[in-house]
N, C-alpha and C. Protein backbone atom coordinates (compact mmCIF):
# COMPACT_ATOMS: atom_id res chain seq x y z
N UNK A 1 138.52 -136.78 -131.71
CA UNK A 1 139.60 -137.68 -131.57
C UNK A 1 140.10 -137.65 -130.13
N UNK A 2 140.42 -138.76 -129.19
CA UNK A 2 140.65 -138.72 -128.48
C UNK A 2 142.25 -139.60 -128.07
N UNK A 3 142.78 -138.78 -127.45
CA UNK A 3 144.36 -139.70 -127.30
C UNK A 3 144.54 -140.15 -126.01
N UNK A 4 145.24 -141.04 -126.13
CA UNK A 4 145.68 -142.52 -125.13
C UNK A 4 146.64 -142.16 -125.18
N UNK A 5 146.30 -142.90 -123.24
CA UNK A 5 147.29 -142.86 -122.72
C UNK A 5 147.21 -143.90 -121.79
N UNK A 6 148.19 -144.78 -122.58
CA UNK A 6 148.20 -146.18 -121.85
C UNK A 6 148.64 -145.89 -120.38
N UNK A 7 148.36 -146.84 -119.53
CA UNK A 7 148.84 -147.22 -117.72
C UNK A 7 149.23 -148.50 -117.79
N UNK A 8 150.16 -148.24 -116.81
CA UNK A 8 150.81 -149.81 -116.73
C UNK A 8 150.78 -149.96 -115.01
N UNK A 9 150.46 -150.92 -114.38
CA UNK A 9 150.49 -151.45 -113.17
C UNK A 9 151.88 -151.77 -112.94
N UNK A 10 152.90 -151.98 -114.15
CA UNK A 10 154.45 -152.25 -114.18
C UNK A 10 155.08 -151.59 -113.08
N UNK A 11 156.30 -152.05 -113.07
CA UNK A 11 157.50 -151.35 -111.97
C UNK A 11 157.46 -149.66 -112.89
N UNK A 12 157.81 -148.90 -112.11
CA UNK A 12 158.03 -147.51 -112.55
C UNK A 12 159.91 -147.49 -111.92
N UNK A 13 159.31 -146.19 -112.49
CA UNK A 13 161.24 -145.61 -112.17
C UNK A 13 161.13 -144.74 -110.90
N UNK A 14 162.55 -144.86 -110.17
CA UNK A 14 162.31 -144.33 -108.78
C UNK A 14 163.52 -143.88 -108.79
N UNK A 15 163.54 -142.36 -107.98
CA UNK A 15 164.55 -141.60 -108.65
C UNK A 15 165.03 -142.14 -106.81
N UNK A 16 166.23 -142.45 -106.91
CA UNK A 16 167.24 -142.51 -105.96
C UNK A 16 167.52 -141.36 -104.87
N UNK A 17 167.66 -141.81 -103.89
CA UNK A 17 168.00 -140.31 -102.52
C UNK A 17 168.85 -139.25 -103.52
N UNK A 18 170.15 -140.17 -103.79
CA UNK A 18 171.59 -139.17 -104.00
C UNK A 18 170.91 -138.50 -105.18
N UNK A 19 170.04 -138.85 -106.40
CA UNK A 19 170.20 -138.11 -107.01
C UNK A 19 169.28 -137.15 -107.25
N UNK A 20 168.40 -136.91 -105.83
CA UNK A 20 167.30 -135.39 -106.20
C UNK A 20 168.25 -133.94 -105.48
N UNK A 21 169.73 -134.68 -105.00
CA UNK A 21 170.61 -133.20 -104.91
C UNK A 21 170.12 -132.35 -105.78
N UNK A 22 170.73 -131.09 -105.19
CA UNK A 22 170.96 -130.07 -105.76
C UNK A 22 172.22 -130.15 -106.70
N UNK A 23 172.30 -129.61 -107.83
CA UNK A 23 173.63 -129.52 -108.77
C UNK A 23 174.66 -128.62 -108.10
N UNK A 24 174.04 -127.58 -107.73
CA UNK A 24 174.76 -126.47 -107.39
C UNK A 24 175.06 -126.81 -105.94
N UNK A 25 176.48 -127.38 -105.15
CA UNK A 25 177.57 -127.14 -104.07
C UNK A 25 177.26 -125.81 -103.45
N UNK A 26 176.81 -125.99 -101.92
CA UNK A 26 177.27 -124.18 -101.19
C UNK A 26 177.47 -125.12 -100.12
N UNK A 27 178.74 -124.22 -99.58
CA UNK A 27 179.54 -124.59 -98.41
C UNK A 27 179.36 -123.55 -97.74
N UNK A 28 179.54 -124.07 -96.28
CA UNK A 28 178.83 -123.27 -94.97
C UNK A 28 179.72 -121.85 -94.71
N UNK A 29 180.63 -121.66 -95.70
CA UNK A 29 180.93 -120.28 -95.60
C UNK A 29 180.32 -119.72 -96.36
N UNK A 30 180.08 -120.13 -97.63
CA UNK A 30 179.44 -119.36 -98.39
C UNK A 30 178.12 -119.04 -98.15
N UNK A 31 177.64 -119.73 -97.30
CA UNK A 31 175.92 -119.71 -96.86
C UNK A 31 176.06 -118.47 -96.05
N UNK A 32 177.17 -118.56 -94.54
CA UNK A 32 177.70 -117.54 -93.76
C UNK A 32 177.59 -116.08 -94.46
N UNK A 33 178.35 -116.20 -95.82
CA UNK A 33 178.39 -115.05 -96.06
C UNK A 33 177.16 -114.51 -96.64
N UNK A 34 176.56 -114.90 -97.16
CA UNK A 34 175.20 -114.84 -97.43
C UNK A 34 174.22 -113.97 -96.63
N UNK A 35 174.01 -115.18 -95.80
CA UNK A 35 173.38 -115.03 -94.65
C UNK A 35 173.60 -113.52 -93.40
N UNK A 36 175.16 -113.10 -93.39
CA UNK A 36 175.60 -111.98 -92.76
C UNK A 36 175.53 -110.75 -93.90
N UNK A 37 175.84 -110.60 -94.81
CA UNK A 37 175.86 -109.95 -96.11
C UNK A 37 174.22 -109.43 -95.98
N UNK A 38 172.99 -110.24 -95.87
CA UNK A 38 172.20 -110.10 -95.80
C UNK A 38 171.43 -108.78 -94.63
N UNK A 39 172.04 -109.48 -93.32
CA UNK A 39 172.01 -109.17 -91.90
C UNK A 39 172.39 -107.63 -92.48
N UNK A 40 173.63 -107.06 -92.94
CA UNK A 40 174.75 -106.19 -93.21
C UNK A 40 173.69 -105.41 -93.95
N UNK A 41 172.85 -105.51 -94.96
CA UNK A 41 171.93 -104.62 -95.45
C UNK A 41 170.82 -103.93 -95.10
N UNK A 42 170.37 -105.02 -94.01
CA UNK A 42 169.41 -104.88 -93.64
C UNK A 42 169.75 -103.55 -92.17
N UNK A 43 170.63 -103.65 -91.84
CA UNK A 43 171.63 -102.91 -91.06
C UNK A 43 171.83 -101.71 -91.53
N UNK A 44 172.39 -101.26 -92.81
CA UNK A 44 173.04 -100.45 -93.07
C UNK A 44 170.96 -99.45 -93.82
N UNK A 45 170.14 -100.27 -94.20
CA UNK A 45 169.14 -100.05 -94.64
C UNK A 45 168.50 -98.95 -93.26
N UNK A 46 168.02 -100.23 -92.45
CA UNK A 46 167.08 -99.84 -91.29
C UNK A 46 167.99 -98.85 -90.23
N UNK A 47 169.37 -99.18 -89.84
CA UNK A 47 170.06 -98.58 -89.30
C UNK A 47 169.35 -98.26 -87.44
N UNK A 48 168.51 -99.60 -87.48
CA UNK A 48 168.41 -99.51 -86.10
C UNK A 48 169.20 -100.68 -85.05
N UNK A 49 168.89 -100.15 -83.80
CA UNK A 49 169.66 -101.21 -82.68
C UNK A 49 169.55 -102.68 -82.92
N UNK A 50 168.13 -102.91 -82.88
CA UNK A 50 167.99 -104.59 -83.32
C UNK A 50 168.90 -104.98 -84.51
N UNK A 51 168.97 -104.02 -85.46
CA UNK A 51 169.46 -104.72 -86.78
C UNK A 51 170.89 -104.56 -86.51
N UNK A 52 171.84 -104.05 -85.65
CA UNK A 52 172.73 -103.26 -85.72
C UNK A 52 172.76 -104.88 -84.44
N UNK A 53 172.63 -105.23 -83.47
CA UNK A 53 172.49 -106.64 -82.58
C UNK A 53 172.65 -108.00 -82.94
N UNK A 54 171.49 -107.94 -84.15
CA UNK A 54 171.43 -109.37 -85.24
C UNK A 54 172.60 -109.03 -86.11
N UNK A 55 173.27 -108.46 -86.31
CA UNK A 55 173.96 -108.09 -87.34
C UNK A 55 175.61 -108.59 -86.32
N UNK A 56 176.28 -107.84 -85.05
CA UNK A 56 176.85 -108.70 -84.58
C UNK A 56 176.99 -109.88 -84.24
N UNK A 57 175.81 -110.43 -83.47
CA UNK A 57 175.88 -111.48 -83.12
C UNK A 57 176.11 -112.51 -84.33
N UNK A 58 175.55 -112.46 -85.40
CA UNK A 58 175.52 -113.54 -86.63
C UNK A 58 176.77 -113.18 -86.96
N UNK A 59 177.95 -111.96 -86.81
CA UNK A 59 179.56 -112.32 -86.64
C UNK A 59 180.00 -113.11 -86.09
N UNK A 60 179.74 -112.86 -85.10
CA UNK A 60 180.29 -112.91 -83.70
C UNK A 60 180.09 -114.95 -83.49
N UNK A 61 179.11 -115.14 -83.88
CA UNK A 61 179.17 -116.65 -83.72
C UNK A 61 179.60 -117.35 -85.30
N UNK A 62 179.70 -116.52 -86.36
CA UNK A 62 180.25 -117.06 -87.28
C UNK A 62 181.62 -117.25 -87.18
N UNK A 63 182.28 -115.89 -86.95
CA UNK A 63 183.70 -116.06 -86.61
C UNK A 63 184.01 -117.30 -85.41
N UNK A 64 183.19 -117.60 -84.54
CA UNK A 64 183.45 -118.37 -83.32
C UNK A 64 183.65 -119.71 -83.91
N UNK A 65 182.88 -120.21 -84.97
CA UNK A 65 182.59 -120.68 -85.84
C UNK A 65 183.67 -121.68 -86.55
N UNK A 66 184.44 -120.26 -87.59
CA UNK A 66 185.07 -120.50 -88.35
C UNK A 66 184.94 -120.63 -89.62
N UNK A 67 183.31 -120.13 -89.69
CA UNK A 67 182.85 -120.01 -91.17
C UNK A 67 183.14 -118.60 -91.74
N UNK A 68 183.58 -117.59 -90.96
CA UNK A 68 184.01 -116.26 -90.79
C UNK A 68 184.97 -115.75 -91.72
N UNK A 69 185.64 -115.71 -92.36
CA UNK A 69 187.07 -114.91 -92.62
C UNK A 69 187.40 -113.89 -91.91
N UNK A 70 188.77 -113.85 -91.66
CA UNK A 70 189.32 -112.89 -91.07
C UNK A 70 188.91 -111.42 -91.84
N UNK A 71 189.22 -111.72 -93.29
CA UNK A 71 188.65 -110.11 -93.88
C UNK A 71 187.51 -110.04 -93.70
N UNK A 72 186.71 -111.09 -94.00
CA UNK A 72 184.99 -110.38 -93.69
C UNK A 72 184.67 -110.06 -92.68
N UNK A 73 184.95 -110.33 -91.59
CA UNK A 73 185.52 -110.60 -90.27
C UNK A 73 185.78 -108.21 -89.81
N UNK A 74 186.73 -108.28 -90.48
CA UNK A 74 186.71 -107.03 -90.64
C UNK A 74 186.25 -106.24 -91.51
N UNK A 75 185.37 -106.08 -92.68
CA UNK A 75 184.65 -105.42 -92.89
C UNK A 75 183.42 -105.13 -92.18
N UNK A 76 183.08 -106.32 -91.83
CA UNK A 76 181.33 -106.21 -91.03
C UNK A 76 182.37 -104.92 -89.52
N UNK A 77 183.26 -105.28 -88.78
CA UNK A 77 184.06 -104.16 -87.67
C UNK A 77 184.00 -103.18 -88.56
N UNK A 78 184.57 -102.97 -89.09
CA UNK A 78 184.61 -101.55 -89.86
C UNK A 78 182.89 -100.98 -89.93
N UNK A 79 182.58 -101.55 -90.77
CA UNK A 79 181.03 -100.76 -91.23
C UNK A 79 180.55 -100.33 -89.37
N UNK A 80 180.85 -101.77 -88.50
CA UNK A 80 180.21 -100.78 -87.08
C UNK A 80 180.61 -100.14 -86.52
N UNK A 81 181.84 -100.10 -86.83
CA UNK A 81 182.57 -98.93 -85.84
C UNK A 81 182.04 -97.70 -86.69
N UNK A 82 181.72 -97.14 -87.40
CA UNK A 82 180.54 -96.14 -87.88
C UNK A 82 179.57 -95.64 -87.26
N UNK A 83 179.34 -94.73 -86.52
CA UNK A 83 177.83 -94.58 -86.17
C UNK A 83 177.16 -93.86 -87.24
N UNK A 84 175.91 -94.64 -86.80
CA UNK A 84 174.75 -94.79 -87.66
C UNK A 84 173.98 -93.96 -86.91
N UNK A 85 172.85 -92.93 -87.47
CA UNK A 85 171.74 -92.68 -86.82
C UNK A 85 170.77 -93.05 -87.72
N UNK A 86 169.33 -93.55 -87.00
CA UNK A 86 168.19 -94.14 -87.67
C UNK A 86 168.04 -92.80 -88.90
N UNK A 87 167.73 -93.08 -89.86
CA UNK A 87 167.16 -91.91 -91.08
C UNK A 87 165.49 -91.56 -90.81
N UNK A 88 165.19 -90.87 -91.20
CA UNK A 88 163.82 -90.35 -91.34
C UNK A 88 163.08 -90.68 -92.64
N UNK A 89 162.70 -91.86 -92.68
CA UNK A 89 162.05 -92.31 -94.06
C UNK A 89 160.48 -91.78 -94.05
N UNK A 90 159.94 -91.13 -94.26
CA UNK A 90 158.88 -90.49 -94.33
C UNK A 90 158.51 -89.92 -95.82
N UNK A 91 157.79 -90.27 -96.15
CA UNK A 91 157.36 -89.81 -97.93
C UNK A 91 156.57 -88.24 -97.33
N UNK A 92 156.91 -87.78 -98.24
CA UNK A 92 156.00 -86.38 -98.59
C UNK A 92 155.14 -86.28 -98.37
């Protein structure tokens, strides 16, 4: 038995610009925080200079910004005013 499947040369349906959005809204702070939150792990993970560099600067121009909060703003200060030394990740 074999099943059909008709074709039509007809008009088809065409999905509109607006509506292949995304459902889900993120606003450029929330991306910010994301995005630095990210930086912030990778930081607190690797605990080297580069990451400890990328990790200000992606403040530093967020706050310039204004996608920043003042509190997040100061947590990311806080965590650096910490010194960090690189860890010794070495397996057994």
């Amino acid at each position: 038995m074999q099943a059909q499947h008709p074709s039509s040369s007809g008009n088809k349906a065409i999905t509109q610009p607006e509506q292949r959005r995304s459902t889900i809204s993120t606003s450029r702070p929330m991306l910010t925080v994301a995005v630095i939150g990210a930086a912030l792990i990778g930081y607190l993970v690797q605990k080297t200079p580069e990451a400890r560099e990328h990790l200000e600067s992606l403040a530093d121009m967020a706050q310039a910004l204004g996608d920043l909060s003042d509190r997040d703003a100061a947590v990311v200060a806080q965590l650096l005013a910490k010194p960090s030394e690189p860890q010794d990740v070495s397996l057994c």
